[in-house]
C-alpha atoms as a PDB file:
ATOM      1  CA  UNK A   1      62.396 -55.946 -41.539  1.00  0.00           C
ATOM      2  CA  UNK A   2      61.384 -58.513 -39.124  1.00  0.00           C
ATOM      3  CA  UNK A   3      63.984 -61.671 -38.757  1.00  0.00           C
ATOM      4  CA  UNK A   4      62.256 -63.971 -36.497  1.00  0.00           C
ATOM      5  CA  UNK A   5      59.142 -65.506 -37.865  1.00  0.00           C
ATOM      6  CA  UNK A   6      56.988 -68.114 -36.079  1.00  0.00           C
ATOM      7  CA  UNK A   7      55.365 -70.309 -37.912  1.00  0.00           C
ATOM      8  CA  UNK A   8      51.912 -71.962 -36.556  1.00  0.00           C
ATOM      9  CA  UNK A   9      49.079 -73.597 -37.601  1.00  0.00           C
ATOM     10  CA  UNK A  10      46.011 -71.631 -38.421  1.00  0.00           C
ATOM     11  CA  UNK A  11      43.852 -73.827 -36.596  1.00  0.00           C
ATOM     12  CA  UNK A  12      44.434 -77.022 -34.135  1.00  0.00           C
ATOM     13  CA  UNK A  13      42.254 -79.925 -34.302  1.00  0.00           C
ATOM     14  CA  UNK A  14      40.733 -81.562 -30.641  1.00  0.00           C
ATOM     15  CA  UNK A  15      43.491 -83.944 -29.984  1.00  0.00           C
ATOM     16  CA  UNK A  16      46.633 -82.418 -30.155  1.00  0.00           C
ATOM     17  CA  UNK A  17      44.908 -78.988 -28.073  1.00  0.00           C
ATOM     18  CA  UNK A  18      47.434 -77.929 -25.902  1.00  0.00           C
ATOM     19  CA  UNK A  19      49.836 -79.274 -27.169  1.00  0.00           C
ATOM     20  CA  UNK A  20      51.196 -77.894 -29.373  1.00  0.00           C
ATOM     21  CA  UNK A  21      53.959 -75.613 -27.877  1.00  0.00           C
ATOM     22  CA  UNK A  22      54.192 -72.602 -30.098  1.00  0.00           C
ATOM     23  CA  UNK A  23      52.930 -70.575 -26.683  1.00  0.00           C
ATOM     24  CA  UNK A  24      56.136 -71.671 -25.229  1.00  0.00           C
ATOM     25  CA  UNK A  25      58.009 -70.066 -28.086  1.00  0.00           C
ATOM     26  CA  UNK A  26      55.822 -67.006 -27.960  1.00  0.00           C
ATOM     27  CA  UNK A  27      56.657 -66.413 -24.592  1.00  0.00           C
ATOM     28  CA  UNK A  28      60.136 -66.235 -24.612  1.00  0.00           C
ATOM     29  CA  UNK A  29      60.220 -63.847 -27.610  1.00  0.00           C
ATOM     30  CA  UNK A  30      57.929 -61.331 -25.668  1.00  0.00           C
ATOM     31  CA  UNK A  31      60.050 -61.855 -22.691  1.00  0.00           C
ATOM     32  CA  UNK A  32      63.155 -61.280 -25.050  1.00  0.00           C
ATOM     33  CA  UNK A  33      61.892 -58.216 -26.329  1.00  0.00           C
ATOM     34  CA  UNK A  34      62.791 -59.833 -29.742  1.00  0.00           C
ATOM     35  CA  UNK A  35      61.042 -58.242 -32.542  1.00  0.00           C
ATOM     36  CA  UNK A  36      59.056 -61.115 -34.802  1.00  0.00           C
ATOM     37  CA  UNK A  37      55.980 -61.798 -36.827  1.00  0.00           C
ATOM     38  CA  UNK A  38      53.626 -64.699 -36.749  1.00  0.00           C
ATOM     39  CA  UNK A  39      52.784 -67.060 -39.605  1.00  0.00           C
ATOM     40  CA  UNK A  40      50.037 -69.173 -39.982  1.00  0.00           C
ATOM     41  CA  UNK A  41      49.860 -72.499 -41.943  1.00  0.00           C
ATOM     42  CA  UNK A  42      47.039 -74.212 -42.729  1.00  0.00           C
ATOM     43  CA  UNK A  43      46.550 -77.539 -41.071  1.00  0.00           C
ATOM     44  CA  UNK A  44      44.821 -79.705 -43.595  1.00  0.00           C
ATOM     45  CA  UNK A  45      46.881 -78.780 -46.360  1.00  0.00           C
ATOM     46  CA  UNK A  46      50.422 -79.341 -45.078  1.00  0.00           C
ATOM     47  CA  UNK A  47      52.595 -79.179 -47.928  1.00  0.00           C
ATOM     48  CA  UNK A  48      56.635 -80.087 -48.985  1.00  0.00           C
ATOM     49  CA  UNK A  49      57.693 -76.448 -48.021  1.00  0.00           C
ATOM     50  CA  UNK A  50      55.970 -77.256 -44.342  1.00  0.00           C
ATOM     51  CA  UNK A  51      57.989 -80.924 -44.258  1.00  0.00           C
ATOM     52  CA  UNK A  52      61.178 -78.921 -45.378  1.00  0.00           C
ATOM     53  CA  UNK A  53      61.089 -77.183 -41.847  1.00  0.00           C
ATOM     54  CA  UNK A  54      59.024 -79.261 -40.057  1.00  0.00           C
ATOM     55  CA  UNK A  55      60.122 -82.736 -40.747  1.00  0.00           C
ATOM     56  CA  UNK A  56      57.179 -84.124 -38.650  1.00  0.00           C
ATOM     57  CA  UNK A  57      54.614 -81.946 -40.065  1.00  0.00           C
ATOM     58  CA  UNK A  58      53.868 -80.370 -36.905  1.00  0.00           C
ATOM     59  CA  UNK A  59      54.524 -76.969 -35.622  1.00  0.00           C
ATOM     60  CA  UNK A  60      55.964 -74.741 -34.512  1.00  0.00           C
ATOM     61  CA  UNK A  61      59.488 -73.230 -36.271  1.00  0.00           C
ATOM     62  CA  UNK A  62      61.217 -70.299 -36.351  1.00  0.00           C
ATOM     63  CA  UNK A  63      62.863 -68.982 -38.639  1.00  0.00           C
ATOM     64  CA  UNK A  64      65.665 -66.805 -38.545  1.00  0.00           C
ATOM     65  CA  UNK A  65      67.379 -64.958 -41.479  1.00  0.00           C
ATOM     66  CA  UNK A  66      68.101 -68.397 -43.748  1.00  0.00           C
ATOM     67  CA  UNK A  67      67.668 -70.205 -40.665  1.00  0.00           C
ATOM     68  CA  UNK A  68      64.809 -72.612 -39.744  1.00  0.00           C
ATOM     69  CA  UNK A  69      64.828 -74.568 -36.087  1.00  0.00           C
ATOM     70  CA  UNK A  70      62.224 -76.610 -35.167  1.00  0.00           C
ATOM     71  CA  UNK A  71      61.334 -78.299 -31.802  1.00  0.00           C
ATOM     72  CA  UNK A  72      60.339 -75.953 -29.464  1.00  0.00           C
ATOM     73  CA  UNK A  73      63.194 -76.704 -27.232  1.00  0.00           C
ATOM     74  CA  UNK A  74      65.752 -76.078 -29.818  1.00  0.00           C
ATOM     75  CA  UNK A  75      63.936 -72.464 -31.084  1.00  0.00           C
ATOM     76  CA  UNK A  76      64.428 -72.058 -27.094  1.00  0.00           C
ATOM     77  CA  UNK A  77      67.610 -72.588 -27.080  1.00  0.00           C
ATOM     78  CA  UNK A  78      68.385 -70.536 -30.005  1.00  0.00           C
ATOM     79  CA  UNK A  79      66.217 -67.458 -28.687  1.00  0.00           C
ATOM     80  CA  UNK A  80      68.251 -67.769 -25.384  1.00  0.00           C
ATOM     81  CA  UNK A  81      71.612 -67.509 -27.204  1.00  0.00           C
ATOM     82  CA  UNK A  82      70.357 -64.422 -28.666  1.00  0.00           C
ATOM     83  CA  UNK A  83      69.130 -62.642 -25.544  1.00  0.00           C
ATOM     84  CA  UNK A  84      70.535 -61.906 -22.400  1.00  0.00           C
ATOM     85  CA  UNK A  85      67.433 -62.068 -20.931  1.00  0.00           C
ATOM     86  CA  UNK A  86      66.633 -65.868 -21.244  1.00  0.00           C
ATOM     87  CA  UNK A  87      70.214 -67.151 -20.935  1.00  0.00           C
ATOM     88  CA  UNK A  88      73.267 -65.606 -19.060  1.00  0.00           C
ATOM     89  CA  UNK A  89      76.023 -64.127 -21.264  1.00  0.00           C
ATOM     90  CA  UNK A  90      78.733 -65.245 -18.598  1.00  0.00           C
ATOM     91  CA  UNK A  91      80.151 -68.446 -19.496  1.00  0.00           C
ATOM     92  CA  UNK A  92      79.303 -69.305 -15.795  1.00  0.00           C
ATOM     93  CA  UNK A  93      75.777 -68.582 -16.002  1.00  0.00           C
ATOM     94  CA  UNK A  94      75.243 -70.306 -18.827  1.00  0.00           C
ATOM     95  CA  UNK A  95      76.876 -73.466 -17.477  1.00  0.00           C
ATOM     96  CA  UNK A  96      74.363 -73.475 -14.797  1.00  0.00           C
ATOM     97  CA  UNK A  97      71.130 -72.800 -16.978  1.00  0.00           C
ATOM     98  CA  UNK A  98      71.901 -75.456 -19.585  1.00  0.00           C
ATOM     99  CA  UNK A  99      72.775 -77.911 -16.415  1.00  0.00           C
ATOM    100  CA  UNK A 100      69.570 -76.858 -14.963  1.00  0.00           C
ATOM    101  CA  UNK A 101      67.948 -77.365 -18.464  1.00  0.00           C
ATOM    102  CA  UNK A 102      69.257 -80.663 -19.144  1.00  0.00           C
ATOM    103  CA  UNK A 103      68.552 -81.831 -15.610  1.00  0.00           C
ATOM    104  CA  UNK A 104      64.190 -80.815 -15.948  1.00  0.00           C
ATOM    105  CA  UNK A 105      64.065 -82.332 -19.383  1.00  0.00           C
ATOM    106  CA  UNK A 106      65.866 -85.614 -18.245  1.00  0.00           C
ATOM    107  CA  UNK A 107      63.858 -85.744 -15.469  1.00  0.00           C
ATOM    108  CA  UNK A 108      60.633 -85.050 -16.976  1.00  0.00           C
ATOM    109  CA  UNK A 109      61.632 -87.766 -19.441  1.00  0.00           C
ATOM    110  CA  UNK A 110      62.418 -90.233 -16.742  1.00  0.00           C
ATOM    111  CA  UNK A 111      58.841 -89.414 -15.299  1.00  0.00           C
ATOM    112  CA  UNK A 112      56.997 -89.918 -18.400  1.00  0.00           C
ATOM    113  CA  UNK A 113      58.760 -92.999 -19.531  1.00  0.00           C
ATOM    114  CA  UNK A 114      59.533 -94.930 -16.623  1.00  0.00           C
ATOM    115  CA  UNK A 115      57.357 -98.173 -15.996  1.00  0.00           C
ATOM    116  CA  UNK A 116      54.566 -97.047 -13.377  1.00  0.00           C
END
């Protein structure tokens, strides 16, 4: 049985194309080699079970076991602590990824948010 489920939306409306980051997510399970199966949710008809793991009502989340991370970041995160192959096992390593982490989302941030 298959641990690791992806939730997405079945469809994606004009606006938020390409934005939505469940590629992202898809990616680094491939890359993982993690074994996981892809769920689709129905946009229009977002429901309380989608706002119980998806506070936002977007997509996507994982979920693992009794688990459910959303935030593509965070499923990132959590995919990387499971594989070797996205984050170092070495407590080194791992300094250096999450420092290099933290440093491209800050300064992406900074980027998008500071006045022009």
């Amino acid at each position: 049985m298959v641990d690791l489920i992806l939730t997405t939306f079945d469809w994606v409306p004009e606006t938020p194309r390409g934005y939505v980051r469940d590629i992202r997510v898809r990616w680094a399970l491939e890359e993982a080699g993690l074994p996981y199966r892809v769920k689709s949710v129905p946009f229009r008809a977002r429901n309380a079970e989608h706002f119980s793991h998806q506070p936002f009502g977007q997509v996507p989340w994982l979920t693992d076991g009794d688990i459910s991370i959303f935030e593509s970041g965070a499923i990132l995160l959590h995919l990387g602590e499971r594989s070797d192959a996205l984050m170092p096992a070495d407590p080194r390593g791992r300094r250096l990824h999450q420092e290099t982490d933290t440093h491209a989302r800050q300064s992406r941030y900074l980027k998008c948010h500071s006045p022009r």
